[in-house]
Protein backbone atom coordinates (compact mmCIF):
# COMPACT_ATOMS: atom_id res chain seq x y z
CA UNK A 1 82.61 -244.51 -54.65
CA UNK A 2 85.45 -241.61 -55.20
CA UNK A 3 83.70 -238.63 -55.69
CA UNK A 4 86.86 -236.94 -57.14
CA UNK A 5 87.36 -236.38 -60.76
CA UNK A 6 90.75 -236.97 -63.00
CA UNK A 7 94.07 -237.10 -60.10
CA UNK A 8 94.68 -240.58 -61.35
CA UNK A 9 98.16 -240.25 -61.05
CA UNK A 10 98.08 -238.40 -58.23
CA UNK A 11 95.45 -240.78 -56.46
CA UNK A 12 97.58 -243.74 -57.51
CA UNK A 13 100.69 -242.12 -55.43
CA UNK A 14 98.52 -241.74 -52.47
CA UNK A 15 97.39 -244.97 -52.60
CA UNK A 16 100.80 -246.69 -52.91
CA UNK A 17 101.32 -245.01 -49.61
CA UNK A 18 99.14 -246.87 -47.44
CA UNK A 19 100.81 -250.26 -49.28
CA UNK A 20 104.37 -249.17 -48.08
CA UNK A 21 106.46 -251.11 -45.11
CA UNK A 22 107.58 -247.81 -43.71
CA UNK A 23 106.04 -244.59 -42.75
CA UNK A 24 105.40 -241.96 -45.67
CA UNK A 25 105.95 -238.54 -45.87
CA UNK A 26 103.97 -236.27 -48.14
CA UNK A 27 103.82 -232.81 -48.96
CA UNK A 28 101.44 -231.63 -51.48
CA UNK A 29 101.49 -227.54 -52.33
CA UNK A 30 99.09 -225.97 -55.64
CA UNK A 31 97.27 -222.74 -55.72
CA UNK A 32 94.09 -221.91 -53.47
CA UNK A 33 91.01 -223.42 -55.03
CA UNK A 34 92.77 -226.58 -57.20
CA UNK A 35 91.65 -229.15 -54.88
CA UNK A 36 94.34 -230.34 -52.58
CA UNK A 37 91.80 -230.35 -49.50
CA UNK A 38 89.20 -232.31 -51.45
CA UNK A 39 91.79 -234.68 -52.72
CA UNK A 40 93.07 -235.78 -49.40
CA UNK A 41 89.58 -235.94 -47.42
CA UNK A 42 88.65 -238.39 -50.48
CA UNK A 43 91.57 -240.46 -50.71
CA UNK A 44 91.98 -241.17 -47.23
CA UNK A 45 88.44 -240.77 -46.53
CA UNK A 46 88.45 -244.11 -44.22
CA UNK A 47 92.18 -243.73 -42.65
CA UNK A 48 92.78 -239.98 -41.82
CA UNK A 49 93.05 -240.16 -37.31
CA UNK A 50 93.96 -236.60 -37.21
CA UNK A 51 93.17 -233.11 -39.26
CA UNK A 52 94.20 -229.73 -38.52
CA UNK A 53 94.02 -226.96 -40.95
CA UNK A 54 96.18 -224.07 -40.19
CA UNK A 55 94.69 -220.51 -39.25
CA UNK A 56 95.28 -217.34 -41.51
CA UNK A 57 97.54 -215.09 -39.81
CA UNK A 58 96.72 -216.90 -35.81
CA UNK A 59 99.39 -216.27 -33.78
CA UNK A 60 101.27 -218.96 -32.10
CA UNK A 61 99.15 -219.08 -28.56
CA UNK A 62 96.09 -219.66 -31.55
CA UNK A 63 97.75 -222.65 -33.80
CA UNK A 64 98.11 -224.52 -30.50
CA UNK A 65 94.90 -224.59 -28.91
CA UNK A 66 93.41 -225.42 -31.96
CA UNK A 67 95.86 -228.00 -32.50
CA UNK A 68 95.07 -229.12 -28.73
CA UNK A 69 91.53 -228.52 -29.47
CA UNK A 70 91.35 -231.03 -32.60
CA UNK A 71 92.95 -233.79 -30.59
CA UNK A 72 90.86 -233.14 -27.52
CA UNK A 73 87.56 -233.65 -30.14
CA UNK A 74 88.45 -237.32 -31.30
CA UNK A 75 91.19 -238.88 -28.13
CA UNK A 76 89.34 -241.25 -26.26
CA UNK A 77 92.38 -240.21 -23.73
CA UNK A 78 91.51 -237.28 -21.57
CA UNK A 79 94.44 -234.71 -22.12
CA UNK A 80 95.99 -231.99 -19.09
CA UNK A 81 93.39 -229.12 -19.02
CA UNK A 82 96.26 -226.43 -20.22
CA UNK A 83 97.29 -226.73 -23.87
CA UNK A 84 100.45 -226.97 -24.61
CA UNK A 85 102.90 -224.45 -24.62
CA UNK A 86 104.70 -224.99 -27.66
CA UNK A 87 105.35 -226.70 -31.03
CA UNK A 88 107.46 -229.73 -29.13
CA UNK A 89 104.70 -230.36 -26.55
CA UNK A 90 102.03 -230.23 -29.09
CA UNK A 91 103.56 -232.79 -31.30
CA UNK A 92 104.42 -235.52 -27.92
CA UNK A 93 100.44 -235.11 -27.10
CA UNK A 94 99.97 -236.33 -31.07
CA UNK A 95 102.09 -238.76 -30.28
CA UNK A 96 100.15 -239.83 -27.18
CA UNK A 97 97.69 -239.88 -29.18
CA UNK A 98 98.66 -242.10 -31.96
CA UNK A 99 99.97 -244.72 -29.30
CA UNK A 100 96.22 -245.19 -27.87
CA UNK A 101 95.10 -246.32 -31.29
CA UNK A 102 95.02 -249.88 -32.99
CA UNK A 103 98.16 -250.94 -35.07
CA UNK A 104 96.88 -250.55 -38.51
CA UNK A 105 97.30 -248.02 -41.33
CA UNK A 106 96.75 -244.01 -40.34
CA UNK A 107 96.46 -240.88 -42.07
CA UNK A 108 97.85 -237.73 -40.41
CA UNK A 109 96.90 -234.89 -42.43
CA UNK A 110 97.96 -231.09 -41.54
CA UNK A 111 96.56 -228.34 -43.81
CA UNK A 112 97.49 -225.22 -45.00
CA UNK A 113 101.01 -226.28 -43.20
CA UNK A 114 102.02 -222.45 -43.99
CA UNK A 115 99.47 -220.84 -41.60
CA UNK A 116 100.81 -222.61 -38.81
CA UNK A 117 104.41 -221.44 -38.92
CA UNK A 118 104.37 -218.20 -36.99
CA UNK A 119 108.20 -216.38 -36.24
CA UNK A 120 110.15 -217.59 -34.00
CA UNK A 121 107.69 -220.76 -32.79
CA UNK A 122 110.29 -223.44 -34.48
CA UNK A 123 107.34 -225.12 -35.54
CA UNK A 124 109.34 -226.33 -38.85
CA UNK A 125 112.01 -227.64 -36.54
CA UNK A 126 109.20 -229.53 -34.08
CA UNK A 127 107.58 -230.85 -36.80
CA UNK A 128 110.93 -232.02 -38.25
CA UNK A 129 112.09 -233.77 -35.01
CA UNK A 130 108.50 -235.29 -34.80
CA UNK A 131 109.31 -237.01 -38.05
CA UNK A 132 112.15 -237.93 -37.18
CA UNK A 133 111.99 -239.15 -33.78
CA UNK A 134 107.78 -240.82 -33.92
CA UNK A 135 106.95 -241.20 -37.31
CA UNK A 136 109.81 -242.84 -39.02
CA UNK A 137 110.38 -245.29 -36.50
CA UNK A 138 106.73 -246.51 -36.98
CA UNK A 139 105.43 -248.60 -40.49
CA UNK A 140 102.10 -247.83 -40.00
CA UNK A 141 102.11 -243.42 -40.41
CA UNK A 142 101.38 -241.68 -43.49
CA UNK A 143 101.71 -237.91 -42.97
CA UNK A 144 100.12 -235.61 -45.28
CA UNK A 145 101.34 -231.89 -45.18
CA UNK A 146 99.55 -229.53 -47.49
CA UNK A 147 99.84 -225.65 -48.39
CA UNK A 148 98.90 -223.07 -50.98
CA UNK A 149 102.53 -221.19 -50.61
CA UNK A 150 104.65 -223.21 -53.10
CA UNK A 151 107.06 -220.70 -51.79
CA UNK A 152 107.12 -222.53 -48.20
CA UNK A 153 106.29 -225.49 -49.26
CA UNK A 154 109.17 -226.06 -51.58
CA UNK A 155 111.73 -223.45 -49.74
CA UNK A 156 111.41 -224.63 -46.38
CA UNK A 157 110.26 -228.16 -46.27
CA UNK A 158 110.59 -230.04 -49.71
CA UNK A 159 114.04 -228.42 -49.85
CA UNK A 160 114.71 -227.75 -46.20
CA UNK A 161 118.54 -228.30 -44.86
CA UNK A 162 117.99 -229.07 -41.90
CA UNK A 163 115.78 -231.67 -40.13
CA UNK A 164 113.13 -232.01 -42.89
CA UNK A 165 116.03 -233.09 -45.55
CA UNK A 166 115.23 -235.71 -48.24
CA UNK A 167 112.49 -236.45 -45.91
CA UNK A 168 109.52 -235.70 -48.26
CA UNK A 169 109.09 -239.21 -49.89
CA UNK A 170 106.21 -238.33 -51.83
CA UNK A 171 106.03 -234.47 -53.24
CA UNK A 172 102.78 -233.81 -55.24
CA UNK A 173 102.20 -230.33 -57.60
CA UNK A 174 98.40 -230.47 -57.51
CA UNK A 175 98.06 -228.37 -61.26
CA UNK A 176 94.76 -227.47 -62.49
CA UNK A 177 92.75 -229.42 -64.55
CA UNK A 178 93.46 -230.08 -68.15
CA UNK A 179 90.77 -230.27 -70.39
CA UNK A 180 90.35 -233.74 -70.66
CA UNK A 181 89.51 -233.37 -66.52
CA UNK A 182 87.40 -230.11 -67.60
CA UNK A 183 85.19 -232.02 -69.31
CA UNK A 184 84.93 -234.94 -67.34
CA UNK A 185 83.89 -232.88 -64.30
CA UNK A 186 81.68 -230.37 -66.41
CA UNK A 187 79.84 -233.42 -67.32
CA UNK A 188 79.74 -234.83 -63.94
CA UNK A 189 77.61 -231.90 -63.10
CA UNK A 190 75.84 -232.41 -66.10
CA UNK A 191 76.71 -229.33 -67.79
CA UNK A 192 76.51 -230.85 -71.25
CA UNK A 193 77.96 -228.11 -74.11
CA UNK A 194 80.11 -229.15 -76.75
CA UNK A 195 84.25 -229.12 -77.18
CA UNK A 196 84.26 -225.49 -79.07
CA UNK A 197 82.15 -224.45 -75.32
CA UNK A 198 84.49 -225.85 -72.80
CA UNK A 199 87.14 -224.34 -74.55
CA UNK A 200 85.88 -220.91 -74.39
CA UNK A 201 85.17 -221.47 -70.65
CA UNK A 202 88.56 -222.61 -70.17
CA UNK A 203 90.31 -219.63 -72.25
CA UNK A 204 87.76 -217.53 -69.60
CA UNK A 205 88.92 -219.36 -66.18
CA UNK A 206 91.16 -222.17 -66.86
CA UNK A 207 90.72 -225.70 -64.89
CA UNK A 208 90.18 -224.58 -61.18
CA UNK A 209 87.85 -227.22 -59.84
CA UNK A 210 86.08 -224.31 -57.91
CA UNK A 211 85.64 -221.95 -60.26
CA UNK A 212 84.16 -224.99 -62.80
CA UNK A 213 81.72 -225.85 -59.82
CA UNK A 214 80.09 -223.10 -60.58
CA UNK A 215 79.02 -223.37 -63.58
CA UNK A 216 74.94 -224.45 -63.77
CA UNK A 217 73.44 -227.43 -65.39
CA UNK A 218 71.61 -225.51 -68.44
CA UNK A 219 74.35 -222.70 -68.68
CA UNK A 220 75.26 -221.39 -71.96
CA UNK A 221 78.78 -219.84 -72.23
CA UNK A 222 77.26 -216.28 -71.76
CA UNK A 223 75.22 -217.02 -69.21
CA UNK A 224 78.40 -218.47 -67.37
CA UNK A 225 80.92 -215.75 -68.01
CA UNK A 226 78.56 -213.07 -66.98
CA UNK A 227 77.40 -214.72 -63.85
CA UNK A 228 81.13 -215.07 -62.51
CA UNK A 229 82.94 -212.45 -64.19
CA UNK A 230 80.66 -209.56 -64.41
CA UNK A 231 77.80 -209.87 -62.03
CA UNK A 232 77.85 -207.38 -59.20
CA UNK A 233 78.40 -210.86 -56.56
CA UNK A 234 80.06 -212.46 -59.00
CA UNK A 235 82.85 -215.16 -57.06
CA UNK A 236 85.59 -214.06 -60.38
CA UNK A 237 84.74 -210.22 -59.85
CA UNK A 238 87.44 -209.57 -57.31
CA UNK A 239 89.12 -213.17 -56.68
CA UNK A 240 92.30 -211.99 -58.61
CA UNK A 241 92.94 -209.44 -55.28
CA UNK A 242 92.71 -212.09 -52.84
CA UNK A 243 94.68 -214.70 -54.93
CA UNK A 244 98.27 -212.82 -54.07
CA UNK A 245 98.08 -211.70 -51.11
CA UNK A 246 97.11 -215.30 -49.76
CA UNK A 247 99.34 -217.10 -51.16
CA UNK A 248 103.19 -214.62 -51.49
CA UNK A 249 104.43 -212.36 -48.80
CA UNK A 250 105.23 -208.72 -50.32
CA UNK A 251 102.55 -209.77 -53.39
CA UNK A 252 103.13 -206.09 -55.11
CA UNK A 253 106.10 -207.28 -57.00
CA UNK A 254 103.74 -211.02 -57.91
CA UNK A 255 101.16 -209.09 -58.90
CA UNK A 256 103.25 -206.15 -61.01
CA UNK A 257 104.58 -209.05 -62.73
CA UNK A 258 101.66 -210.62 -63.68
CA UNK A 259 100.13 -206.91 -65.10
CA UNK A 260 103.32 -206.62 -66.96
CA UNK A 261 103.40 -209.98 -68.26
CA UNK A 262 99.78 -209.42 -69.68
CA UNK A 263 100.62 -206.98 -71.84
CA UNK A 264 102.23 -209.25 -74.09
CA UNK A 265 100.94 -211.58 -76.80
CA UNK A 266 104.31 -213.43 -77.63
CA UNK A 267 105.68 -213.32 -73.59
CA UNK A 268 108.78 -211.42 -72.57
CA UNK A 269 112.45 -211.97 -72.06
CA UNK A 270 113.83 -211.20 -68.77
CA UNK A 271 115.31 -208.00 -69.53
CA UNK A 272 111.98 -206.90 -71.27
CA UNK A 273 109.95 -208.13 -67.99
CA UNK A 274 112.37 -205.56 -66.11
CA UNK A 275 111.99 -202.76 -68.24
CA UNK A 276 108.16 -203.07 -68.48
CA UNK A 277 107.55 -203.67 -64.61
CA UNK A 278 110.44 -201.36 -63.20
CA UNK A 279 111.16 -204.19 -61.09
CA UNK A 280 114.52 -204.11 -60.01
CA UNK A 281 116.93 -207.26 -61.40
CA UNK A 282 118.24 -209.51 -58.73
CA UNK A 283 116.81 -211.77 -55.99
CA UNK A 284 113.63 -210.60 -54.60
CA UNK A 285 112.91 -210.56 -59.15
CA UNK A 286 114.17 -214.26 -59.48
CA UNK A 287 112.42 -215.14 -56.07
CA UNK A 288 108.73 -213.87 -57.42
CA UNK A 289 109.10 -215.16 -61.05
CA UNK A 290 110.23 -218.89 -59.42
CA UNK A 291 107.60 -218.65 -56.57
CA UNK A 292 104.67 -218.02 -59.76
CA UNK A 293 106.14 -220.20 -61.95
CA UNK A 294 105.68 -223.21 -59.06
CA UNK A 295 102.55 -221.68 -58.41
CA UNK A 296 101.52 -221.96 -62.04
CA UNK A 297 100.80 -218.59 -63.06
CA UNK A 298 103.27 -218.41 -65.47
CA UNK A 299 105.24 -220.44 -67.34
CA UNK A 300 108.59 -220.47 -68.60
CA UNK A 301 109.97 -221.78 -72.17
CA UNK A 302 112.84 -222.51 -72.90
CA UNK A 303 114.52 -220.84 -76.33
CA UNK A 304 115.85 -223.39 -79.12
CA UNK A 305 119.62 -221.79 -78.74
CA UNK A 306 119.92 -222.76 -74.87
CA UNK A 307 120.40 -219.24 -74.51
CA UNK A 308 119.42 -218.21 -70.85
CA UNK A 309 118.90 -215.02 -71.54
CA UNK A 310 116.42 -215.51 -74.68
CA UNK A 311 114.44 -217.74 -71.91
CA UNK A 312 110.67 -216.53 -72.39
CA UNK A 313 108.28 -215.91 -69.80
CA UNK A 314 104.60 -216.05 -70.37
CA UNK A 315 101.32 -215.49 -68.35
CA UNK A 316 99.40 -218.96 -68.43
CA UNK A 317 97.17 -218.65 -65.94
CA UNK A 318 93.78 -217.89 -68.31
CA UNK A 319 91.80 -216.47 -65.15
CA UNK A 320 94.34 -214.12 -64.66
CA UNK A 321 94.81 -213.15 -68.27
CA UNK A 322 91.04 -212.89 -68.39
CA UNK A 323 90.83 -210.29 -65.00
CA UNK A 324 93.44 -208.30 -66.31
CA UNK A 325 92.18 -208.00 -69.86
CA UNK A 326 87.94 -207.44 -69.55
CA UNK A 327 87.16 -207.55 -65.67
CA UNK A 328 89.44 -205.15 -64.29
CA UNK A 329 88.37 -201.53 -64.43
CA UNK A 330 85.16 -203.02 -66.75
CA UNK A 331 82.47 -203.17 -64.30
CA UNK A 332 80.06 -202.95 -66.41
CA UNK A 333 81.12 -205.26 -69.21
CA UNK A 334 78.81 -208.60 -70.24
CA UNK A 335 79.67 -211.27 -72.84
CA UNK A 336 77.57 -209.46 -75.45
CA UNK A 337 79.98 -206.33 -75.40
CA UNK A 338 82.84 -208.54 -75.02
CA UNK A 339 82.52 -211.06 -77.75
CA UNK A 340 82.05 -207.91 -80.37
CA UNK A 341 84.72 -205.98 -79.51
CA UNK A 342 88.51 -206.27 -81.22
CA UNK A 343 90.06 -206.75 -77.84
CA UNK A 344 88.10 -209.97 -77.52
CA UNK A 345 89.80 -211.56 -80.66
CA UNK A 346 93.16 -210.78 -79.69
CA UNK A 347 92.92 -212.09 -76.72
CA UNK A 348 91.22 -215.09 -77.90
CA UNK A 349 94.40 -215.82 -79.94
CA UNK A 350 96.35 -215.43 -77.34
CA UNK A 351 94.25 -217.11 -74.65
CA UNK A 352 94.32 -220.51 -77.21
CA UNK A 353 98.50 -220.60 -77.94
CA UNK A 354 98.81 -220.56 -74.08
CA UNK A 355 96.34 -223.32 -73.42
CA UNK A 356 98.15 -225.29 -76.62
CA UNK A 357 101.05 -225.09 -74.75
CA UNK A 358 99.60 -226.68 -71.65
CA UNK A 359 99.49 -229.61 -73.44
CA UNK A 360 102.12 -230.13 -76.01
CA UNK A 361 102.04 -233.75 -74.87
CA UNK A 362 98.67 -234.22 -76.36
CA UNK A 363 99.80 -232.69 -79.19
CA UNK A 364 102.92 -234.76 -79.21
CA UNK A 365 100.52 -237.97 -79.13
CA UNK A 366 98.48 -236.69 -82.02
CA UNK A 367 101.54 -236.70 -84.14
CA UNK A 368 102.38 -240.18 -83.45
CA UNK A 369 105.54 -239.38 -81.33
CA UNK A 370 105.68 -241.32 -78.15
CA UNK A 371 108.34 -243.38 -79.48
CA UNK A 372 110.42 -240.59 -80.03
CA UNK A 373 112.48 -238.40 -77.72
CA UNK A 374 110.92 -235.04 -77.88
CA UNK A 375 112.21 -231.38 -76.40
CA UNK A 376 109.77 -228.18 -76.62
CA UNK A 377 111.34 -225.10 -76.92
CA UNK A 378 110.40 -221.35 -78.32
CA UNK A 379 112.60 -219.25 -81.05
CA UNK A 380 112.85 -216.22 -82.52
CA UNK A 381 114.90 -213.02 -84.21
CA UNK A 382 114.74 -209.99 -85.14
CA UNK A 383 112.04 -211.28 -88.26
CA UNK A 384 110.03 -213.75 -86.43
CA UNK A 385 108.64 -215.92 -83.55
CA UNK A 386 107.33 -219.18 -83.12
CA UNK A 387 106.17 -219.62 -79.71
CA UNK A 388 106.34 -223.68 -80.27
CA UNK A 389 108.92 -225.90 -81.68
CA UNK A 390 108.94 -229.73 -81.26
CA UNK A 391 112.49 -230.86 -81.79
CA UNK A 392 112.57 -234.57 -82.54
CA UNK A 393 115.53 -237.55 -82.16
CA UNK A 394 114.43 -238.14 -85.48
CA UNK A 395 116.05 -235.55 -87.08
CA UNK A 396 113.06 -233.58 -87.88
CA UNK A 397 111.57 -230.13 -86.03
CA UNK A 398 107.54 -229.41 -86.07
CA UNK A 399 106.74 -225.61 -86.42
CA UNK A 400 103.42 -225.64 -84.60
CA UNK A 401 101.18 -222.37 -85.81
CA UNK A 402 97.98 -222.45 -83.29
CA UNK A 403 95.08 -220.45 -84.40
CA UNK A 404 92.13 -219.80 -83.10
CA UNK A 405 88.94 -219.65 -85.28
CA UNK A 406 84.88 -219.40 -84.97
CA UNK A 407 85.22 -221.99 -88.01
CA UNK A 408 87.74 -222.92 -90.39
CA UNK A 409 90.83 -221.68 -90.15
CA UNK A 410 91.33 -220.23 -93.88
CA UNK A 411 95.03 -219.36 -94.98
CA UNK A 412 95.03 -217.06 -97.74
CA UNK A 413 98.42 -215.45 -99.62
CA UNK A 414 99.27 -213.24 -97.19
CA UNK A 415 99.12 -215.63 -94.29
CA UNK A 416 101.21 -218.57 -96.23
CA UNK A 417 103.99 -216.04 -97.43
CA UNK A 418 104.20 -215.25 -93.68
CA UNK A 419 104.41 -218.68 -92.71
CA UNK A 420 107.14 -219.21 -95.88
CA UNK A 421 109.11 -216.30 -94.19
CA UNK A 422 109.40 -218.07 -90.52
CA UNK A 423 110.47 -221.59 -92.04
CA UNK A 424 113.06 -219.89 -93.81
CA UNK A 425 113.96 -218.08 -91.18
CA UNK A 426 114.37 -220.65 -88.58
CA UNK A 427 115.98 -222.94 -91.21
CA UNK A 428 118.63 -220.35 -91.78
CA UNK A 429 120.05 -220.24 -88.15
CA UNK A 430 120.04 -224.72 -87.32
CA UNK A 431 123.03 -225.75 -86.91
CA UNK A 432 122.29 -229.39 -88.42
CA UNK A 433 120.57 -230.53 -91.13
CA UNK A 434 116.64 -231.71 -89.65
CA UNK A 435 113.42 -232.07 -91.88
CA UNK A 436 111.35 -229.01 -90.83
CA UNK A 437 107.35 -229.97 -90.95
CA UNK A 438 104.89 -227.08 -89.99
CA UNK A 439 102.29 -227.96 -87.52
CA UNK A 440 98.55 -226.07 -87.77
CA UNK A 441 96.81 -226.88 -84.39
CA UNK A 442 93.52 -224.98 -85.03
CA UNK A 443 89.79 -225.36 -83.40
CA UNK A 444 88.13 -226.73 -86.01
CA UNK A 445 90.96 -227.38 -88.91
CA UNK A 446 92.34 -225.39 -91.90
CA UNK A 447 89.94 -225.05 -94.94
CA UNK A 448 91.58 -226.90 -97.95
CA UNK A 449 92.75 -224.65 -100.42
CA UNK A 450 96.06 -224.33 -102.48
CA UNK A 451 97.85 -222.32 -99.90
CA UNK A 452 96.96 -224.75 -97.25
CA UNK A 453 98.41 -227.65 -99.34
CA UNK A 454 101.64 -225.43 -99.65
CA UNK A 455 102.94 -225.04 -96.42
CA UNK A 456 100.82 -227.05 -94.13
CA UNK A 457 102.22 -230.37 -93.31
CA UNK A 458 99.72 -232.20 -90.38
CA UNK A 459 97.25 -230.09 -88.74
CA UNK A 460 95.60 -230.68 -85.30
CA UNK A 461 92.24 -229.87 -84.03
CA UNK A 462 90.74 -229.53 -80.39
CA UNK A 463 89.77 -232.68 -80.08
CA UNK A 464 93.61 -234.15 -79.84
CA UNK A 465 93.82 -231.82 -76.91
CA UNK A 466 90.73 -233.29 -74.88
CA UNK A 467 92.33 -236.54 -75.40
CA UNK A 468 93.76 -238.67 -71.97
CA UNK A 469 97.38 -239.61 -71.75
């Protein structure tokens, strides 16, 4: 029995795989710590011939004895004594090796692909011609390639020029869990707390399998946070160093961007993330904003007017959010000090719209509208923001306002005039007539009162966003 929790779509790709009439190709690239390893070694737990995992910064002379090495361990097929040489010689004695073996479905599977490219060894280009030349002439090979640098993964192979191109048959963006997977793995390890809990452990260090799997049967939120996050060993204490230098060459400007972008409640326009970081506009900028956006540290949204330039950039990675805002330079913080302070609220706020926006399609299914052609955007002016707008083929726009609250979300005067304001703001600039509905997705609803009744149209509460699509 699969010991792997959530992936079903994911799974279900891999699986069609070893059903094809032709060799398959697949490259699958997410940040350290989602799972990709795990999800391979289960999947193809009865078909994999041949792993190799890739060593941190080995030099070539080091890649290929241990690729020798790992063949020498399982070939029934006694090898030459001296390894090989290079990238082209390694790849014929796979090949050798593959040709000893019985004609049914196999499962090559190379990890952490990036490690094993060292300057100047053309292992890209072997492993290209190996493709080319063995495996696609075969029906019976599925070749899994896997790496934490989205950068290389999707640079140099899934959009390679040369020998690797339209190769890739399968490419898979291994994401972290949602919370609908949160909470089916938290209970797999029996750690049994309710919705309003795995929220606040999510806001604390989003849905990395790794960092979940440590979390204790019997844990209270408290208990958690301060055993990860604030604890002298602590695993959360200094993983946000290790993170970028692992996974970008020349991290500073990743990381600058990341501290800038944390800063901000409502996200920053490009211009603003220039100012703020004193990183200089042009390539090596665009380069580290793409290479974190595929990594999924943050997230871009698209403004309502198409406008390029109002394009908004947001950190939605909630560990790193979390590091930068109570770990960092707080050594001696706990939950207790944390969850009194003003800080703590803010960020909670904050912390909540991002993880609403992680899953707009739940929301979208709440509201009844998977029959309808939807497109997610941001907008705002000079007199407002609203960080989420649902523009429908049904001539009608939802204004989604997500709050976080201990309880019921109460609107009072203030709040509603506010909320009057934006409407009438946003209504001002359409272009096109559109019914304009506004949206409360809250934790645990809006109280009923006569402001509520005024300008709330639906409202949506946690649970729509643990549903499964």
């Amino acid at each position: 029995m699969s010991k792997i929790i959530g992936r079903e779509k994911q799974i279900e790709l891999l699986k069609n795989a070893l059903n094809s009439e032709k060799s398959e190709l697949i490259a699958i690239y997410g940040r350290r710590r989602v799972g990709k390893t795990f999800l391979i070694r289960e999947t193809y737990a009865k078909e994999i011939i041949f792993e190799i995992s890739g060593i941190p910064d080995g030099s070539l002379n080091d890649q290929l004895i241990n690729f020798y090495n790992e063949i020498s361990k399982i070939s029934k097929k006694s090898f030459k004594k001296v390894p090989p040489t290079n990238w082209m010689e390694a790849f014929n004695m796979l090949g050798e090796y593959i040709d000893s073996l019985k004609s049914t479905k196999k499962v090559i599977f190379i990890d952490e692909f990036p490690w094993m490219y060292t300057h100047k060894s053309k292992f890209v280009q072997m492993f290209g011609h190996f493709w080319n030349s063995y495996c696609a002439k075969r029906n019976d090979l599925v070749v899994v390639i896997c790496g934490s640098s989205a950068s290389f993964m999707v640079n140099k192979v899934i959009n390679d020029r040369k020998g690797l191109h339209n190769r890739i048959s399968i490419p898979i963006r291994l994401l972290p869990f949602n919370l609908y997977e949160t909470e089916l793995f938290l209970k797999s390890k029996k750690v049994h707390l309710d919705r309003y809990a795995y929220l606040q452990l999510y806001m604390a260090i989003g849905g990395i399998p790794h960092y979940l799997d440590k979390i204790q049967q019997g844990d209270s939120v408290p208990i958690a946070i301060d055993r990860l996050c604030f604890q002298q060993d602590g695993i959360l204490v200094n993983e946000f160093n290790q993170i970028f230098v692992s996974l970008f060459e020349n991290s500073e400007n990743h990381t600058k961007i990341v501290e800038t972008l944390a800063t901000s409640q409502r996200g920053m326009v490009r211009e603003e993330l220039i100012k703020n970081s004193k990183i200089s506009s042009g390539g090596t900028l665009t380069k580290a904003i793409q290479e974190l956006i595929e990594s999924g540290f943050i997230s871009e949204y698209q403004p309502y007017s198409n406008k390029v330039k109002e394009t908004l950039f947001r950190l939605s990675d909630e560990y790193s959010l979390f590091y930068q805002k109570f770990i960092k330079n707080n050594s001696r913080t706990s939950w207790k000090t944390l969850f009194s302070s003003r800080s703590y609220v803010s960020w909670c706020g904050f912390a909540f719209e991002t993880i609403c926006l992680k899953h707009t399609n739940q929301i979208q299914k709440k509201l009844g509208l998977s029959g309808v052609d939807v497109q997610s955007s941001s907008w705002r002016n000079e007199n407002a923001q609203i960080d989420l707008l649902i523009d429908r083929s049904d001539r009608s726009i939802n204004i989604c306002e997500m709050k976080f609250s201990e309880s019921e979300f109460v609107i009072d005067k203030s709040y509603a005039d506010k909320i009057r304001n934006k409407k009438a703001e946003f209504i001002k600039g359409l272009s096109s007539r559109k019914n304009v509905f506004i949206t409360f997705v809250t934790t645990f609803g809006v109280k009923s009162n006569s402001h509520s009744s005024e300008v709330m149209d639906n409202q949506i509460t946690i649970d729509s966003l643990f549903e499964k699509l």
